[in-house]
Protein backbone atom coordinates (compact mmCIF):
# COMPACT_ATOMS: atom_id res chain seq x y z
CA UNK A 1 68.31 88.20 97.06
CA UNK A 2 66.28 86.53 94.27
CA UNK A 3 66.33 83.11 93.89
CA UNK A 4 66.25 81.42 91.06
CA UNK A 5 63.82 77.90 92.10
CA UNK A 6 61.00 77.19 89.70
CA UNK A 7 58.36 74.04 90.77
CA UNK A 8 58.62 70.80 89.37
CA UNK A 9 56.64 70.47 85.63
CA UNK A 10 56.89 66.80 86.39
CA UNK A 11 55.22 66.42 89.93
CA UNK A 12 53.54 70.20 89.83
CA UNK A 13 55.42 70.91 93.23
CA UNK A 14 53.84 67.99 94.97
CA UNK A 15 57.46 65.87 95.35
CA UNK A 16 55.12 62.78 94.55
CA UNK A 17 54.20 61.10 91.24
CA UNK A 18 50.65 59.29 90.96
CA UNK A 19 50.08 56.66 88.16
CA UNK A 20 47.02 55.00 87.46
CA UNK A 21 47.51 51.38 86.86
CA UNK A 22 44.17 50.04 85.53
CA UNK A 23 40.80 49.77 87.52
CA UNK A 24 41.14 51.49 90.76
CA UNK A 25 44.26 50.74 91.34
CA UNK A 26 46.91 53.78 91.56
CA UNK A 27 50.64 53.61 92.71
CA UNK A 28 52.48 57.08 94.33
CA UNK A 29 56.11 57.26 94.00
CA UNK A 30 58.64 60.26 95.21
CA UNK A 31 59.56 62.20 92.05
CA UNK A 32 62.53 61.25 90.32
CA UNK A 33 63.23 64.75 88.39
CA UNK A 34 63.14 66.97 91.80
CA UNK A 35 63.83 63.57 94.23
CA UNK A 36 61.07 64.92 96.14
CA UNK A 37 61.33 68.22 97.10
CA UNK A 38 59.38 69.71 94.51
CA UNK A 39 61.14 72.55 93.26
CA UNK A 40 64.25 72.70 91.11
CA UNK A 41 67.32 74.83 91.92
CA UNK A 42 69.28 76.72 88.76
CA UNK A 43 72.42 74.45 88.51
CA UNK A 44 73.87 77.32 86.80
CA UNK A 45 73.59 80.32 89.59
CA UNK A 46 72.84 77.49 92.76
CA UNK A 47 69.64 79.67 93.83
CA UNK A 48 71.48 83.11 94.04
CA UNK A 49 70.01 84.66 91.36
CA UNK A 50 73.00 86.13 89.23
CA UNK A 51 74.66 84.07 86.58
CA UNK A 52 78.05 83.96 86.85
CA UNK A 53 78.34 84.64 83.14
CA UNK A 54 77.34 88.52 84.13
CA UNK A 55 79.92 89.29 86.76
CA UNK A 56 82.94 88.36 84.62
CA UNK A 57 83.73 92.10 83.48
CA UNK A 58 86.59 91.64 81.10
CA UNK A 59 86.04 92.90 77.34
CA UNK A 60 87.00 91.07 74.64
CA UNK A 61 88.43 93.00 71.34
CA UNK A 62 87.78 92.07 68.00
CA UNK A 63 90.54 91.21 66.07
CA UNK A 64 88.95 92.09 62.69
């Protein structure tokens, strides 16, 4: 089973956050986009893989 997880654009899959204050000083927070796990799950499938879109099979007729 795929799944559909794609790393963090904001963090680069670290979970952290590192921002550079001025001087030497630098301050590390948990990401806010992926709260720290950095990865993101499709919200869409949940990780499976297959959007659910693709298993509804009915066809729709065109009333033209």
């Amino acid at each position: 089973m795929q799944h559909c997880a794609e790393r963090c654009r904001f963090c680069m899959g670290t979970g952290s956050v590192t921002v550079e204050l001025g001087g030497d000083q630098k301050e590390v927070s948990r990401c806010i986009n992926c709260d720290g796990v950095g990865s993101l799950t499709c919200t869409t499938c949940q990780g499976s893989g297959i959007q659910p879109r693709y298993l509804d099979r009915r066809e729709f007729k065109d009333d033209d």
